[in-house]
Protein backbone atom coordinates (compact mmCIF):
# COMPACT_ATOMS: atom_id res chain seq x y z
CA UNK A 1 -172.32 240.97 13.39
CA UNK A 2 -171.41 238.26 16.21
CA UNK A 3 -174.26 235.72 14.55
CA UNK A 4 -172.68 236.63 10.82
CA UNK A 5 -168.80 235.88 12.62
CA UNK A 6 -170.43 232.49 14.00
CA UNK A 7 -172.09 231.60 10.98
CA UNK A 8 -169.04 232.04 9.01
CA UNK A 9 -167.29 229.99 11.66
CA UNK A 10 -169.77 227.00 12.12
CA UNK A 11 -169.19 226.88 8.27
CA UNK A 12 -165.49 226.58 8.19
CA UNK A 13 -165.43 224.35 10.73
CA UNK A 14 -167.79 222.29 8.93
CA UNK A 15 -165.47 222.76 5.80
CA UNK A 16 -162.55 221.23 7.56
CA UNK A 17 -164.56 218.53 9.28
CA UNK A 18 -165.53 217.14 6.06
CA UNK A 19 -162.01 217.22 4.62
CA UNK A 20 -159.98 215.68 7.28
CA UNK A 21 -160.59 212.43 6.36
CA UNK A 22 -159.20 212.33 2.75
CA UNK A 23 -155.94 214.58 4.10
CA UNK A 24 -155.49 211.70 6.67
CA UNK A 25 -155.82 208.88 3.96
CA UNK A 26 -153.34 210.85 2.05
CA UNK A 27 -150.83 211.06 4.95
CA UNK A 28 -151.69 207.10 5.53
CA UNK A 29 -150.76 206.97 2.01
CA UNK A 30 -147.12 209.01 1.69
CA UNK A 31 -146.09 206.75 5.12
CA UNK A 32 -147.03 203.69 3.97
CA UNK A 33 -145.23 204.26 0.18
CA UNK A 34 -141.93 205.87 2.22
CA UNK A 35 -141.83 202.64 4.26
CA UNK A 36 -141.83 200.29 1.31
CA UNK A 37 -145.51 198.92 2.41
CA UNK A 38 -147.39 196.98 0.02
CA UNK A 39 -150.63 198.05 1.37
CA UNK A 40 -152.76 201.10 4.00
CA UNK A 41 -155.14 200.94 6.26
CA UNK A 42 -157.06 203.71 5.47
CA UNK A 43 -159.54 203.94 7.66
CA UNK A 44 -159.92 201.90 11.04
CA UNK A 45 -162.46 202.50 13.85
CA UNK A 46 -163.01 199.79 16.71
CA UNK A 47 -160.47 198.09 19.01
CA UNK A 48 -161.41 194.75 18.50
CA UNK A 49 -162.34 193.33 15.20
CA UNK A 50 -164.38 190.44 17.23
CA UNK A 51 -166.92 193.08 18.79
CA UNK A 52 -169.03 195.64 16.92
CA UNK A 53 -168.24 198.66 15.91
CA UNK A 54 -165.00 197.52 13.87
CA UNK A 55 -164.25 198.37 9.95
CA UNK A 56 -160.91 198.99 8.63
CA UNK A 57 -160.44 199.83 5.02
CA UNK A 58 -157.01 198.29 3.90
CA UNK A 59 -156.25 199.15 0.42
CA UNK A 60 -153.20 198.00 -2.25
CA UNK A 61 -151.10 200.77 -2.81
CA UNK A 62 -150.07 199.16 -6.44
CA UNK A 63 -153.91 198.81 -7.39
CA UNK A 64 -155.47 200.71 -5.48
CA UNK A 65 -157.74 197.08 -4.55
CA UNK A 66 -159.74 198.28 -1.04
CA UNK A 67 -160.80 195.40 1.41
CA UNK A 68 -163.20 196.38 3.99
CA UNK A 69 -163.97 194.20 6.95
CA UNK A 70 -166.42 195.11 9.71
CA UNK A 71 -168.37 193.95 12.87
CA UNK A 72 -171.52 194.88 13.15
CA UNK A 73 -174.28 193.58 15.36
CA UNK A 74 -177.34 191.60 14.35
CA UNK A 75 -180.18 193.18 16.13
CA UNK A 76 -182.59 190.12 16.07
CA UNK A 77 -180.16 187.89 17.39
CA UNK A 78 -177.38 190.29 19.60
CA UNK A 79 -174.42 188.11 18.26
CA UNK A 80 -172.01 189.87 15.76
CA UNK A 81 -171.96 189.61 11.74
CA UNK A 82 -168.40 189.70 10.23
CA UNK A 83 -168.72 191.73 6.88
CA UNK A 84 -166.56 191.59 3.90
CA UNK A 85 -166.63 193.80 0.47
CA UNK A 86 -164.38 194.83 -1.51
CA UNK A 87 -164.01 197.98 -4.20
CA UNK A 88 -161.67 200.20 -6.21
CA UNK A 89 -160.26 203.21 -4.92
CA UNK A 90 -157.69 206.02 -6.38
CA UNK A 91 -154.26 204.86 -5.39
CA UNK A 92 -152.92 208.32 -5.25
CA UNK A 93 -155.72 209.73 -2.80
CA UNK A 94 -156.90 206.57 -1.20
CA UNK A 95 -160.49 208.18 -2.61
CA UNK A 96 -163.52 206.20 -4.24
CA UNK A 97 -163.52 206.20 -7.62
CA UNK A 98 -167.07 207.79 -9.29
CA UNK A 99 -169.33 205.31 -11.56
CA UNK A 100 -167.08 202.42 -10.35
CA UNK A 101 -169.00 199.32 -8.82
CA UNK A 102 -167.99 196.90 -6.25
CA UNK A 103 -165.11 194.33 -6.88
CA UNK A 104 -167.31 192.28 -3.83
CA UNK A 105 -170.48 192.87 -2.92
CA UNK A 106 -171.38 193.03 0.36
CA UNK A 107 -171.15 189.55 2.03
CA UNK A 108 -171.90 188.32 6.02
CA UNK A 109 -170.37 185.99 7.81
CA UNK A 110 -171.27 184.36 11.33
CA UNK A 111 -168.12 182.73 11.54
CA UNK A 112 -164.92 185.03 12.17
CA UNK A 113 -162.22 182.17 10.81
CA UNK A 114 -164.45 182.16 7.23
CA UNK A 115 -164.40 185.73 7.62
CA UNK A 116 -160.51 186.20 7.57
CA UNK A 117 -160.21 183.85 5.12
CA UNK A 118 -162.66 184.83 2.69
CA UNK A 119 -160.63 188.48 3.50
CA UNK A 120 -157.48 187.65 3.00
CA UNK A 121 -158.42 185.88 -0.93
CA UNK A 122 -160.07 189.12 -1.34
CA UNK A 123 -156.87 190.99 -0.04
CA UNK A 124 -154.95 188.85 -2.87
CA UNK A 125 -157.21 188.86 -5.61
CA UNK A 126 -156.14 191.32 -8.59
CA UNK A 127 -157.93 194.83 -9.31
């Protein structure tokens, strides 16, 4: 019975593991609309955006327009890559949308000031 209980709770756990994510883009989502916000960062992991790992998903909560920029590290070299792409999410949910493709394919920067840039056209462009 106690590997059946554990089973069942490894499961669950796994259950709300995989869920948290879209309840906290949701909660991102309410804030952001109750404040008036124009856009939410939906998802954000890294301290500094000059230093891999870094990605924060900002999205338009009119359009539901995503921007994703991220540091990541070029192995061959040991320097950083500034990444850029853009795509369409649910604005209700904050969730990707099935069969949809890219607004902006993936694009890699080695400078950061081309990299903000390029992000904040993206940022403006329309859905």
């Amino acid at each position: 019975m106690g590997l059946v209980r554990d089973a069942a709770y490894q499961f669950r756990s796994r259950e709300l593991a995989a869920r948290a994510p879209a309840e906290r883009a949701l909660r991102q989502l309410q804030r952001a609309r109750a404040a008036g916000e124009r856009t939410v960062t939906i998802w954000s992991e890294g301290e500094r955006e000059h230093w891999p790992p870094f990605r924060r998903v900002e999205m338009s909560l009119a359009t539901g327009m995503a921007v994703s920029v991220a540091t990541e590290l070029d192995p061959d070299q040991m320097t950083p890559i500034y990444v850029l792409e853009a795509f369409q999410l649910d604005p209700e949910t904050g969730e990707g949308l099935e069969d949809e493709p890219p607004v902006a394919r993936r694009r890699e920067f080695t400078d950061p000031d081309a990299w903000r840039e390029a992000a904040g056209r993206a940022a403006q462009a329309p859905a």
